[in-house]
C-alpha atoms as a PDB file:
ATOM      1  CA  UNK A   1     -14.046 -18.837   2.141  1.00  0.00           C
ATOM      2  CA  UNK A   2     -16.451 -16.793   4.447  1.00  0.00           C
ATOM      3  CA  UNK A   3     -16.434 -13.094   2.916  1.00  0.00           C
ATOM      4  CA  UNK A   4     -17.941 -10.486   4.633  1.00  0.00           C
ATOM      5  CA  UNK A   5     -18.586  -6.893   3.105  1.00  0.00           C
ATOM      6  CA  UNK A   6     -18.836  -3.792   4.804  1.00  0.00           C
ATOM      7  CA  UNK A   7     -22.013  -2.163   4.141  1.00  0.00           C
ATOM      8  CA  UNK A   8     -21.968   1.482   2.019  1.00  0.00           C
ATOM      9  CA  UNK A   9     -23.290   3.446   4.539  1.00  0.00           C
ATOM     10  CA  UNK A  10     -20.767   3.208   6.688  1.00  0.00           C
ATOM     11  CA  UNK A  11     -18.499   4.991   4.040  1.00  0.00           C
ATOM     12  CA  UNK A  12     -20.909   8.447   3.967  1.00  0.00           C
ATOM     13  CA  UNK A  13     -19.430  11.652   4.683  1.00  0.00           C
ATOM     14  CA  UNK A  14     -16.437  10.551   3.868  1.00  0.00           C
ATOM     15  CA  UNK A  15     -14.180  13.724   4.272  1.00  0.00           C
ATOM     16  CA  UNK A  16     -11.978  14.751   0.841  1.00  0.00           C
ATOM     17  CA  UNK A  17     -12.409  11.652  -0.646  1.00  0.00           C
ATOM     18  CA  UNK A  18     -15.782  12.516  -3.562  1.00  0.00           C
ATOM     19  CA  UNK A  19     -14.322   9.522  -5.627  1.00  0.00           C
ATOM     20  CA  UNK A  20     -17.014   7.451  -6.755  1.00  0.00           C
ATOM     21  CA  UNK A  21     -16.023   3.121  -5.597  1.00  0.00           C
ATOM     22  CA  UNK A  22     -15.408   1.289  -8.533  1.00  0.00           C
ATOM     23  CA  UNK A  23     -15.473  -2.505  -7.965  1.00  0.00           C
ATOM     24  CA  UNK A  24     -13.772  -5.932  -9.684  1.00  0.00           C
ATOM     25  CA  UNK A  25     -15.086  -9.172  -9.615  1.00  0.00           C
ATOM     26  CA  UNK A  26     -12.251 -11.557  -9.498  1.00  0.00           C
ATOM     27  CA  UNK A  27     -12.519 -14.842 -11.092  1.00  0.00           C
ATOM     28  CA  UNK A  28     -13.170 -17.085  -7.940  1.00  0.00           C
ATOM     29  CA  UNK A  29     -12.196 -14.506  -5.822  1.00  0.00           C
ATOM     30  CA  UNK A  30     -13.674 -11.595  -3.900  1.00  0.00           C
ATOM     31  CA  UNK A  31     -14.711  -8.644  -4.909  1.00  0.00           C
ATOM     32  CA  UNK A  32     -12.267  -5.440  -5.055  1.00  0.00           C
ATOM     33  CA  UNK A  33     -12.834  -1.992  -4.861  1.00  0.00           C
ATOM     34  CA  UNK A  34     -10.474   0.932  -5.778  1.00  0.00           C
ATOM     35  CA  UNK A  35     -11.338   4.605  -7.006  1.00  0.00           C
ATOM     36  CA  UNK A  36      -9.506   6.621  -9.891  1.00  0.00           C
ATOM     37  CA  UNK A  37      -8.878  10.534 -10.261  1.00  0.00           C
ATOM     38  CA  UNK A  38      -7.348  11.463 -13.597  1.00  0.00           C
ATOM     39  CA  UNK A  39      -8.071  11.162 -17.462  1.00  0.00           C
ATOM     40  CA  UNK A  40      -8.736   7.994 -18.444  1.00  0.00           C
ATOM     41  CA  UNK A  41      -6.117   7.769 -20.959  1.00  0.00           C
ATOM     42  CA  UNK A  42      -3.526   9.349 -18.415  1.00  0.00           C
ATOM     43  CA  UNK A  43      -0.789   7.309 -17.596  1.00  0.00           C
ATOM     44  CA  UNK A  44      -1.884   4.686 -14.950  1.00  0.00           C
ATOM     45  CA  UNK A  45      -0.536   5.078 -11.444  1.00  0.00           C
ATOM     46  CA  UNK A  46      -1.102   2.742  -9.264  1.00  0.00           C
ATOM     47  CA  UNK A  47      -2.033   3.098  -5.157  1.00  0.00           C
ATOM     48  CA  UNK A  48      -1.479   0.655  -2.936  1.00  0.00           C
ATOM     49  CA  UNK A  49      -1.995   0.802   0.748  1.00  0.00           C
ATOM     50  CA  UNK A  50      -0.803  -0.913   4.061  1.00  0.00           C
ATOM     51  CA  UNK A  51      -1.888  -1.899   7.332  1.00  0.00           C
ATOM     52  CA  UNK A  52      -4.405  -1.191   8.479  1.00  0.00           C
ATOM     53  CA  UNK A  53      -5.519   1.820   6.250  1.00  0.00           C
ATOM     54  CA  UNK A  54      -7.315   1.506   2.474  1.00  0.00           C
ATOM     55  CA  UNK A  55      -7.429   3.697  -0.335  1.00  0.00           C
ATOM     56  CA  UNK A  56      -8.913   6.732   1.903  1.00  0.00           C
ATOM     57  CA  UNK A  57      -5.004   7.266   2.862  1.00  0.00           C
ATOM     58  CA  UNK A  58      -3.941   8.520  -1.042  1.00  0.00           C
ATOM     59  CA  UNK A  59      -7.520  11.162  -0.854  1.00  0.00           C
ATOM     60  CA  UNK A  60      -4.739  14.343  -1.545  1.00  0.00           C
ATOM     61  CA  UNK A  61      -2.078  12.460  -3.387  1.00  0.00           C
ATOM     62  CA  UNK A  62      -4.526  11.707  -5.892  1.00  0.00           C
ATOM     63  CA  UNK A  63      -5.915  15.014  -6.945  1.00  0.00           C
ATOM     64  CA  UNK A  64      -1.355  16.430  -7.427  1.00  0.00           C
ATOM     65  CA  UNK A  65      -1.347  13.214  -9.926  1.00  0.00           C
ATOM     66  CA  UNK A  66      -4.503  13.814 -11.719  1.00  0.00           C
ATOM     67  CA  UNK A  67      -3.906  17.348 -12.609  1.00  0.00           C
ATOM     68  CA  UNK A  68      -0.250  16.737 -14.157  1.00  0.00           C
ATOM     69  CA  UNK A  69      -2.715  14.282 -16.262  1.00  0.00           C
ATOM     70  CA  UNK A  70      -2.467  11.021 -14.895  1.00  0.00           C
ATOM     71  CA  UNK A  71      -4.770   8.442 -13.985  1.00  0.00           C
ATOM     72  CA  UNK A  72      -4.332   7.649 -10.173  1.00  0.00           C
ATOM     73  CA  UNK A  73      -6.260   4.257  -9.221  1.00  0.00           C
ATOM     74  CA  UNK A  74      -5.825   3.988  -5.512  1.00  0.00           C
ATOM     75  CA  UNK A  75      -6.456   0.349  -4.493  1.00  0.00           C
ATOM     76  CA  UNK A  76      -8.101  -1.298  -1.392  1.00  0.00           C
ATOM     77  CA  UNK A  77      -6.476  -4.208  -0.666  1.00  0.00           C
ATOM     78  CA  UNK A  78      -8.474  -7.361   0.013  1.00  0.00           C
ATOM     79  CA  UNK A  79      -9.837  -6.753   4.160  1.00  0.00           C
ATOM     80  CA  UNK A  80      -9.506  -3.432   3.807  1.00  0.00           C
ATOM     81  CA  UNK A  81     -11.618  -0.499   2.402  1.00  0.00           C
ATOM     82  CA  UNK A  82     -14.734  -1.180   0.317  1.00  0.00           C
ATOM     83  CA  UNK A  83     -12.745  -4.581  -0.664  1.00  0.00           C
ATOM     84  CA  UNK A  84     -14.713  -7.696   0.138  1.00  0.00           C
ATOM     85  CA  UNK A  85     -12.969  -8.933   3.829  1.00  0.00           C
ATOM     86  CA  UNK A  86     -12.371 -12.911   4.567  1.00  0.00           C
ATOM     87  CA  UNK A  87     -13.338 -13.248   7.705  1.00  0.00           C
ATOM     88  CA  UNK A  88     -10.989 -16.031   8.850  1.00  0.00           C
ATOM     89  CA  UNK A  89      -7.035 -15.051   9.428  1.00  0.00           C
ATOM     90  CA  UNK A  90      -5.666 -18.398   8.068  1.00  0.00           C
ATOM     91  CA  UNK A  91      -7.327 -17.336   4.524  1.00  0.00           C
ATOM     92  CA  UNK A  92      -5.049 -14.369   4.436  1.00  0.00           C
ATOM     93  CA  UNK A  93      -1.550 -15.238   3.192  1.00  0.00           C
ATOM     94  CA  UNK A  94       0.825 -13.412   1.454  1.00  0.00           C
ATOM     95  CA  UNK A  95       1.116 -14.885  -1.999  1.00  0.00           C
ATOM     96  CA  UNK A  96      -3.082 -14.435  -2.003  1.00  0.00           C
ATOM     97  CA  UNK A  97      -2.565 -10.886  -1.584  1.00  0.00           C
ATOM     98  CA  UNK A  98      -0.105 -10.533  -4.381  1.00  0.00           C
ATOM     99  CA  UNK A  99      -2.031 -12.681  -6.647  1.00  0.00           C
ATOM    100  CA  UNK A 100      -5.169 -10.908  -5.328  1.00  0.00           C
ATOM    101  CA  UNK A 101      -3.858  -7.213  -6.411  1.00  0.00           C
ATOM    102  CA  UNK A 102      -2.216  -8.774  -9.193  1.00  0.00           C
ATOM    103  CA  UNK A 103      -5.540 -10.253 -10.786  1.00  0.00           C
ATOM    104  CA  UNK A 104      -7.229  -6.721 -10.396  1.00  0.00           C
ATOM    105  CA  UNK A 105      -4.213  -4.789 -12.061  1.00  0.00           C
ATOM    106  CA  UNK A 106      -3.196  -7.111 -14.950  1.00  0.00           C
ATOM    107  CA  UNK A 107      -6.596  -9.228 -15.421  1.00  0.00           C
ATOM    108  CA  UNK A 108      -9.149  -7.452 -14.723  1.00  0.00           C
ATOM    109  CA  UNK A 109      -8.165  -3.397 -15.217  1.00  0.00           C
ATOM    110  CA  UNK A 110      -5.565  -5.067 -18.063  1.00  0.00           C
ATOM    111  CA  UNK A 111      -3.107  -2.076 -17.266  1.00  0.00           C
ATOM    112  CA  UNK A 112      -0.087  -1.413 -18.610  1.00  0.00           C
ATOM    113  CA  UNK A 113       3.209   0.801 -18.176  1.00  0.00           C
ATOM    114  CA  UNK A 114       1.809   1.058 -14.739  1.00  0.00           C
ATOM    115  CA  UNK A 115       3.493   3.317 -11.811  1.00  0.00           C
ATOM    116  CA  UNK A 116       3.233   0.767  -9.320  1.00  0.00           C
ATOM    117  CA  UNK A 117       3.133   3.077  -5.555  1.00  0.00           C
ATOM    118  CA  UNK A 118       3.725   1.074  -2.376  1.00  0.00           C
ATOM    119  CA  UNK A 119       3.334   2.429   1.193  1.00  0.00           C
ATOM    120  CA  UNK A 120       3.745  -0.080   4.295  1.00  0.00           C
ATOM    121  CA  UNK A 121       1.758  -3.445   2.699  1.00  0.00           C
ATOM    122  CA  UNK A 122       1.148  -2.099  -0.425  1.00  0.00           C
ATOM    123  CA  UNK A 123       4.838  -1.796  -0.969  1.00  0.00           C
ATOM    124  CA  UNK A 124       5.455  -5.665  -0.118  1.00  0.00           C
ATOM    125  CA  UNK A 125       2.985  -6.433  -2.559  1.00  0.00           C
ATOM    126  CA  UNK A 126       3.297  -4.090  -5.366  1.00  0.00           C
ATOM    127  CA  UNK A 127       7.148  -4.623  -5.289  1.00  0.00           C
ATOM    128  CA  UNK A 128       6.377  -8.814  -5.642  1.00  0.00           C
ATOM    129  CA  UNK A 129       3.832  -8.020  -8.892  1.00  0.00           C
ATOM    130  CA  UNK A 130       6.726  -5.294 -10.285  1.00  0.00           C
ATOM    131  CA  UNK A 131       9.442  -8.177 -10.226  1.00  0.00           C
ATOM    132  CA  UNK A 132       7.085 -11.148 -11.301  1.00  0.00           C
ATOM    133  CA  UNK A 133       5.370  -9.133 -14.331  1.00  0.00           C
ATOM    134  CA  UNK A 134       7.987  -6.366 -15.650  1.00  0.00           C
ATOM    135  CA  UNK A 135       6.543  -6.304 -18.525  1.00  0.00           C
ATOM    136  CA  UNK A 136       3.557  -4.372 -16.966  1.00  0.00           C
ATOM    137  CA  UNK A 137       5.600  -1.864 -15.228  1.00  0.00           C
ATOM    138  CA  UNK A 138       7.377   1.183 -16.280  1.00  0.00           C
ATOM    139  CA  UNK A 139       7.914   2.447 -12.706  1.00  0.00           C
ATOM    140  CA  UNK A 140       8.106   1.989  -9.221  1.00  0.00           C
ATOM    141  CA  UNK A 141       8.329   4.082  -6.285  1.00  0.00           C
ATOM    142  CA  UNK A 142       9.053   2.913  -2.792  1.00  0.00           C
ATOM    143  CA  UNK A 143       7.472   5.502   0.028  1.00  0.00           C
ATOM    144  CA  UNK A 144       8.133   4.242   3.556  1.00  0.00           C
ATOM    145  CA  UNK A 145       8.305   0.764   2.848  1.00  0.00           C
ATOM    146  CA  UNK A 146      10.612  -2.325   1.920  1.00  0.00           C
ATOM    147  CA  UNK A 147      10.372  -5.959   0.960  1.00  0.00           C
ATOM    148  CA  UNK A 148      12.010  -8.046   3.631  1.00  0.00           C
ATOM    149  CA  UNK A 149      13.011 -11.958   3.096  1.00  0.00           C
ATOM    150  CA  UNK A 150      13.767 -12.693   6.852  1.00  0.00           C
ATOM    151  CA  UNK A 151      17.047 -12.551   6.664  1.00  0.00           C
ATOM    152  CA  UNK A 152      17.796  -8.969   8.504  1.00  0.00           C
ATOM    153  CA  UNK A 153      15.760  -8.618  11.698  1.00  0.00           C
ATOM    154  CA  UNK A 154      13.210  -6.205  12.128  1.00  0.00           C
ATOM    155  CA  UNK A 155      12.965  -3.528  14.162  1.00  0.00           C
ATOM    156  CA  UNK A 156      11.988  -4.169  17.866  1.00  0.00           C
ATOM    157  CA  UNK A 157       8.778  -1.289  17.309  1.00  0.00           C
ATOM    158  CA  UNK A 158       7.680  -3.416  14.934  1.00  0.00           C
ATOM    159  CA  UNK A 159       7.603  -6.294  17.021  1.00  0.00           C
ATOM    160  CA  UNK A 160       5.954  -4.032  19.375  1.00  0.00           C
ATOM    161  CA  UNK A 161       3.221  -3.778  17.005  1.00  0.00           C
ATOM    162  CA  UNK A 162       2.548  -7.018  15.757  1.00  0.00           C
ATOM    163  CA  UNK A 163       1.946  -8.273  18.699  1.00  0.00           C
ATOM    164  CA  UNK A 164      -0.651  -5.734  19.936  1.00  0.00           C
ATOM    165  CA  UNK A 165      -2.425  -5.961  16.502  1.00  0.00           C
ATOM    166  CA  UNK A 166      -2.828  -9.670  17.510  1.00  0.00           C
ATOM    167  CA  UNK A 167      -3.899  -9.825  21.061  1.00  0.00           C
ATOM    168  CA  UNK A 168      -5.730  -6.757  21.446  1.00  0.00           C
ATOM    169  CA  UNK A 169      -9.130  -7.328  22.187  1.00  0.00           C
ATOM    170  CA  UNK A 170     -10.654  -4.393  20.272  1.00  0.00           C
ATOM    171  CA  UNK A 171      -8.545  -3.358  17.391  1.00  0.00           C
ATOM    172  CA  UNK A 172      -8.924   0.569  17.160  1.00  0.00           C
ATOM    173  CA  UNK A 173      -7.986   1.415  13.231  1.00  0.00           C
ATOM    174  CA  UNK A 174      -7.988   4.913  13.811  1.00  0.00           C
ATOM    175  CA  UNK A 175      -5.876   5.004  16.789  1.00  0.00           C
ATOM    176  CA  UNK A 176      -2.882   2.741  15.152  1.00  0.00           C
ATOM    177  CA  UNK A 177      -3.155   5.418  11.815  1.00  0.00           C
ATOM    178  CA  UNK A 178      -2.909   8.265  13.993  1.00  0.00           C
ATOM    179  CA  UNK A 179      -0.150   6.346  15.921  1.00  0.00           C
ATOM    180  CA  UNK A 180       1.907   6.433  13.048  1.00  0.00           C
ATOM    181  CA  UNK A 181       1.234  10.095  12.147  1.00  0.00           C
ATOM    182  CA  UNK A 182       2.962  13.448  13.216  1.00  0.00           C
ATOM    183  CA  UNK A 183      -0.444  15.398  12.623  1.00  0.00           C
ATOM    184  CA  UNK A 184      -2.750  15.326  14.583  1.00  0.00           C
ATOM    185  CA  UNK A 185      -5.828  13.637  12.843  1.00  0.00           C
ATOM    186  CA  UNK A 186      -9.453  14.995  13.018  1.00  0.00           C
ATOM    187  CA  UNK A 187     -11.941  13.161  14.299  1.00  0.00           C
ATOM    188  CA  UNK A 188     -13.844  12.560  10.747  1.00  0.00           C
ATOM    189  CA  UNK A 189     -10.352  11.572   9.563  1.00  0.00           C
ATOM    190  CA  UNK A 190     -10.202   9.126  12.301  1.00  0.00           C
ATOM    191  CA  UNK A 191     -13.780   7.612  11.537  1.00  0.00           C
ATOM    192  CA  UNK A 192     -13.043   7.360   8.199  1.00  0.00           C
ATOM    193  CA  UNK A 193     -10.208   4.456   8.723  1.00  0.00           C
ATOM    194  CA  UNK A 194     -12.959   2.639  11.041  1.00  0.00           C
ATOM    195  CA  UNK A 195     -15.539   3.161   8.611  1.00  0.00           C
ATOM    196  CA  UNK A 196     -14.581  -0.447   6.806  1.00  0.00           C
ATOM    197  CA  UNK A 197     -14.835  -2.084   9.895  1.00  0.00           C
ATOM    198  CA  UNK A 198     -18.381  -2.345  11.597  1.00  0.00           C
ATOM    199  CA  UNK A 199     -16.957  -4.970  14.267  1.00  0.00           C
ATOM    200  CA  UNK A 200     -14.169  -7.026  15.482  1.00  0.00           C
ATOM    201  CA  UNK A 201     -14.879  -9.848  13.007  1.00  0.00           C
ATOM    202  CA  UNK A 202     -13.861  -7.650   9.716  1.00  0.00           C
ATOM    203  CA  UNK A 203     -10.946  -7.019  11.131  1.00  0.00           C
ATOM    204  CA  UNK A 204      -9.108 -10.452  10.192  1.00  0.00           C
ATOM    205  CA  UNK A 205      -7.101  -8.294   7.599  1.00  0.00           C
ATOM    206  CA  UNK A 206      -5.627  -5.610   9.809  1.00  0.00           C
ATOM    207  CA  UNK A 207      -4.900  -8.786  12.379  1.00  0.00           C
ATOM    208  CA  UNK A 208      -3.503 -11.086   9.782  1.00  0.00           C
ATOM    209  CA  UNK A 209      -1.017  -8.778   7.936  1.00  0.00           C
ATOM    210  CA  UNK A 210       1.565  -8.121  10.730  1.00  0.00           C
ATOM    211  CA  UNK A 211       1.903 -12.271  11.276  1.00  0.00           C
ATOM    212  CA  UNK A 212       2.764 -12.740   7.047  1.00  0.00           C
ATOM    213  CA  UNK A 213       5.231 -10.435   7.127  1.00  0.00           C
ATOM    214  CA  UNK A 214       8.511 -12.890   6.634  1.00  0.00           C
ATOM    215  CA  UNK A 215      11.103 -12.503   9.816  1.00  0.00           C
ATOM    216  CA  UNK A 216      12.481 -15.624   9.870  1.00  0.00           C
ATOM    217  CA  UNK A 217      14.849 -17.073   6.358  1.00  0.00           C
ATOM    218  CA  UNK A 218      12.343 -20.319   5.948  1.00  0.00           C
ATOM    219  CA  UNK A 219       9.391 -18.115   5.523  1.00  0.00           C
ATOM    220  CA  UNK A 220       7.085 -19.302   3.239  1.00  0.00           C
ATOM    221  CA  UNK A 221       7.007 -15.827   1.580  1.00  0.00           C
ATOM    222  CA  UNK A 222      10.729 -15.659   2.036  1.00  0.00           C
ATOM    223  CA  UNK A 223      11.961 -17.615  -1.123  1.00  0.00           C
ATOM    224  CA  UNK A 224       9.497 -15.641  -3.231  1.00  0.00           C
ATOM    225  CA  UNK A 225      10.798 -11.847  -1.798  1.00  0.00           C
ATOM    226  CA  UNK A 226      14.109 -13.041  -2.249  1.00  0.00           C
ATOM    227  CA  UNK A 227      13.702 -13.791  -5.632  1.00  0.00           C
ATOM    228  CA  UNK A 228      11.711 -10.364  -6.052  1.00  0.00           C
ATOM    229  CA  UNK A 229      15.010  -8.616  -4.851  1.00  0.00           C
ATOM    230  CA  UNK A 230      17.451 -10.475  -8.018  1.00  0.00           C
ATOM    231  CA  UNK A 231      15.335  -9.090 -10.149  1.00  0.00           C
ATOM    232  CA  UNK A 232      14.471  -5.593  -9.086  1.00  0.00           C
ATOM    233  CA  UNK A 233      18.182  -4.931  -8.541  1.00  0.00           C
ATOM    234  CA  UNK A 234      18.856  -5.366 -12.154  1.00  0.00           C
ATOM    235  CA  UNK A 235      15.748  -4.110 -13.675  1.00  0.00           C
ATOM    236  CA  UNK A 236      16.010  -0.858 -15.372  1.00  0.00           C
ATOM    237  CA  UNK A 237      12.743   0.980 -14.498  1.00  0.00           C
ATOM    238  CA  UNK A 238      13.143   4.164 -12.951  1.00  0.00           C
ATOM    239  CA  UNK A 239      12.492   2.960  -9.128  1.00  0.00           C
ATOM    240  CA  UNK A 240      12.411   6.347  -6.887  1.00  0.00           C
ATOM    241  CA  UNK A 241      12.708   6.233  -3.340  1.00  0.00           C
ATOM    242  CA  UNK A 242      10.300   8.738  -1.490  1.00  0.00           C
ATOM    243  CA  UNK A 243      10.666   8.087   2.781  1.00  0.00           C
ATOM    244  CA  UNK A 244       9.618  10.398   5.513  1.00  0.00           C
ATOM    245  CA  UNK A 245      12.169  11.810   7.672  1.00  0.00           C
ATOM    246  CA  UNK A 246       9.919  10.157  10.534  1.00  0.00           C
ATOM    247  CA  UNK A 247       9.659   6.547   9.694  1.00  0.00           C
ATOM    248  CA  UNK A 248      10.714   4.566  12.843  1.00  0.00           C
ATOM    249  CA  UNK A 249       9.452   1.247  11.298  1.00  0.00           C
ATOM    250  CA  UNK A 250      10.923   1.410   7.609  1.00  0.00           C
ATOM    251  CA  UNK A 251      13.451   4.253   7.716  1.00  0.00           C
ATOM    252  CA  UNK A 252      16.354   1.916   7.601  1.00  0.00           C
ATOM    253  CA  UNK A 253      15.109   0.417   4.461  1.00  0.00           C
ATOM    254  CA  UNK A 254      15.553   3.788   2.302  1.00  0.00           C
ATOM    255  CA  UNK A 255      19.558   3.715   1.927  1.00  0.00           C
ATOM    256  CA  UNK A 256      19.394   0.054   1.283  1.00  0.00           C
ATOM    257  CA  UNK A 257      16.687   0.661  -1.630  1.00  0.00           C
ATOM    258  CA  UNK A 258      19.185   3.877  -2.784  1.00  0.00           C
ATOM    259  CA  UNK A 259      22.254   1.349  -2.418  1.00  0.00           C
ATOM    260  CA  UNK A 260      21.162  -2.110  -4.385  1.00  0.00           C
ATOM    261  CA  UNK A 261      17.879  -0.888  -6.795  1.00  0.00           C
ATOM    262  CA  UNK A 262      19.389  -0.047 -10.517  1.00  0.00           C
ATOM    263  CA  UNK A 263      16.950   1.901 -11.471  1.00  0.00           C
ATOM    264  CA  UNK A 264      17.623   4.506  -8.615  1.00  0.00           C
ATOM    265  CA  UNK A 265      20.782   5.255  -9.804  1.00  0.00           C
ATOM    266  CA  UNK A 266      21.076   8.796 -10.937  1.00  0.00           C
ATOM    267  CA  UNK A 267      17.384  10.233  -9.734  1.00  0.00           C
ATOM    268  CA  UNK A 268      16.918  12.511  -7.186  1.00  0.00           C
ATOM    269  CA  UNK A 269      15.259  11.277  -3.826  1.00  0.00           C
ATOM    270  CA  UNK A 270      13.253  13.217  -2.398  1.00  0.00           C
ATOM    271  CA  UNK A 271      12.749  12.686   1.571  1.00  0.00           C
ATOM    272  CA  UNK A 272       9.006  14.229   2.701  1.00  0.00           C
ATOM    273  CA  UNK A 273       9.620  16.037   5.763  1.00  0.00           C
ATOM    274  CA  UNK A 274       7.645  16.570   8.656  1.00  0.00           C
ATOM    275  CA  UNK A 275       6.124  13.238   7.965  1.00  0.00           C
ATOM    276  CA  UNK A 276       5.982   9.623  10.252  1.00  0.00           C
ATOM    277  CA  UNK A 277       4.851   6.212   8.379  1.00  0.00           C
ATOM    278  CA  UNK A 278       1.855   7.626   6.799  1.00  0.00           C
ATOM    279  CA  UNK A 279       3.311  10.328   5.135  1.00  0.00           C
ATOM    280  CA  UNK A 280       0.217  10.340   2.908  1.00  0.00           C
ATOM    281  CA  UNK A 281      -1.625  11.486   5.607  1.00  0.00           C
ATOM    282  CA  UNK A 282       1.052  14.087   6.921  1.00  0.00           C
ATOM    283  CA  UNK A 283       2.501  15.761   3.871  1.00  0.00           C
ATOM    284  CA  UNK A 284       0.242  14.077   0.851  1.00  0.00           C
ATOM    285  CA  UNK A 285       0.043  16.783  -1.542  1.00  0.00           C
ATOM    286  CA  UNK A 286       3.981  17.022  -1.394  1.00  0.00           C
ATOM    287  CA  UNK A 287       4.195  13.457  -1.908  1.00  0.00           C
ATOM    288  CA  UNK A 288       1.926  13.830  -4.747  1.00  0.00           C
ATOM    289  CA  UNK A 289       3.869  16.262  -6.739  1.00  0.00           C
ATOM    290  CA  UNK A 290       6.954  14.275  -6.047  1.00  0.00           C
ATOM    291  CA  UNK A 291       5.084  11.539  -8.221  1.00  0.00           C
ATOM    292  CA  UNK A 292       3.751  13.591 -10.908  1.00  0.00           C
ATOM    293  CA  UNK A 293       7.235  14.941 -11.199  1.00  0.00           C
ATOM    294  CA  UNK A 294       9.082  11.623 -10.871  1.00  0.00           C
ATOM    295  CA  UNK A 295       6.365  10.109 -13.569  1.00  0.00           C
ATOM    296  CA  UNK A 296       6.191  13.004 -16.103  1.00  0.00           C
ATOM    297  CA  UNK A 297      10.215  13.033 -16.174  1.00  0.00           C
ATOM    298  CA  UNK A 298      10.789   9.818 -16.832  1.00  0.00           C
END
């Protein structure tokens, strides 16, 4: 496997993010980075990103979970962030990922009664490792995300999407976050989601992710998410769903996640307003306190 890593300099200046990178060595893998806010002995909640942002995204969700105690550990997913990038797209698949994030959480960190938190990608992946290791989780919370098997059709902006991610000839990070924003982003913001990527050929992650997404029923990820879905509709964690009122891409998926997940049953939803797909970015503190609450109550 051909693993680039993005050097540290390009992550100076960083705006509201002071967290310090922490990084994991996986067994025969690549390396992983994530940063933590929170006592140590907090309850762990876990951040997981999407395409094509990194743990930057969670910078004022993070400090809303640490002061009701907790200890937030916001993830970059392998390709993205400080994370150690394969530079080839056929190396990224699905079930790596998942195995990937799982191998940090459960091997390497060795958490437990984790608060898994998926937005976009990270909700495809965290929701896999809460239905494969339940024993490890206490709760979930879905924010502008899903876990589709191919067998409902996606959205035609999504479509849109993939296929600019794949044939654009300079992939502009910072344009496709602010794309899915209602704020407008500052410029320092904007530099910040480039920062990982020095050129075109670390970008194999942001390309890659769109094209494993499963959209057709003999998916190779397909018979895995659909056996995620029997399990998290009859698990008992508390599972709280937390969409923006502004998702074009994954709004459909928050009744559906209301309707079949058993652990939603008799919490109240909050929906962040004002917010589009990265509702991190556009309302994170509120989303923040929605966790702490959600956590600290149940």
């Amino acid at each position: 496997m051909r693993i680039l890593r993005t050097p540290d300099e390009r992550f100076t200046a960083l705006p509201d993010f002071p967290y310090e990178p922490r990084y994991a060595e996986l067994p025969g893998g690549p390396r992983m980075a994530y940063v933590e806010a929170g006592p140590s002995g907090g309850e762990p909640v876990v951040l997981l990103h999407g395409e094509p942002s990194w743990s930057f995204l969670y910078r004022h969700v993070m400090p809303e979970l640490a002061a009701a105690g907790l200890r937030a550990i916001a993830v970059d997913l392998v390709g993205f962030g400080r994370s150690d990038k394969p530079a080839d797209l056929a190396e990224h698949t699905y079930a790596r990922h998942v195995e990937w994030t799982r191998a940090l959480l459960l091997d390497v960190l060795g958490l437990s009664h984790i608060t898994v938190v998926g937005q976009d990608w990270g909700g495809l992946i965290g929701l896999r490792i809460a239905a494969e290791h339940p024993e490890s989780v206490a709760r979930i919370v879905a924010a502008n995300t899903g876990l589709p098997s191919g067998d409902i059709p996606m959205a035609e902006v999504w479509h849109r999407f993939k296929e600019a991610v794949l044939t654009a000839p300079v992939l502009d990070i910072g344009r496709l976050v602010q794309a899915g924003c209602r704020t407008e982003l500052p410029e320092e913001v904007r530099a910040a989601y480039d920062a990982p990527f020095p050129d075109e050929s670390y970008k194999a992650g942001p390309r890659a992710m769109p094209g494993l997404v499963p959209i057709t029923p003999d998916d190779p990820a397909a018979p895995a998410n659909r056996a995620a879905w029997q399990v998290l509709t009859t698990l008992d964690r508390p599972f709280l769903v937390a969409f923006s009122d502004g998702d074009p891409i994954t709004g459909g998926m928050a009744p559906i996640l209301l309707k079949t997940m058993r652990g939603a049953a008799g919490l109240r939803h909050p929906v962040i307003k004002g917010a589009g797909h990265f509702l991190q970015e556009d309302a994170g503190a509120e989303l923040g306190r929605q966790i702490a609450v959600f956590v600290t109550s149940t």
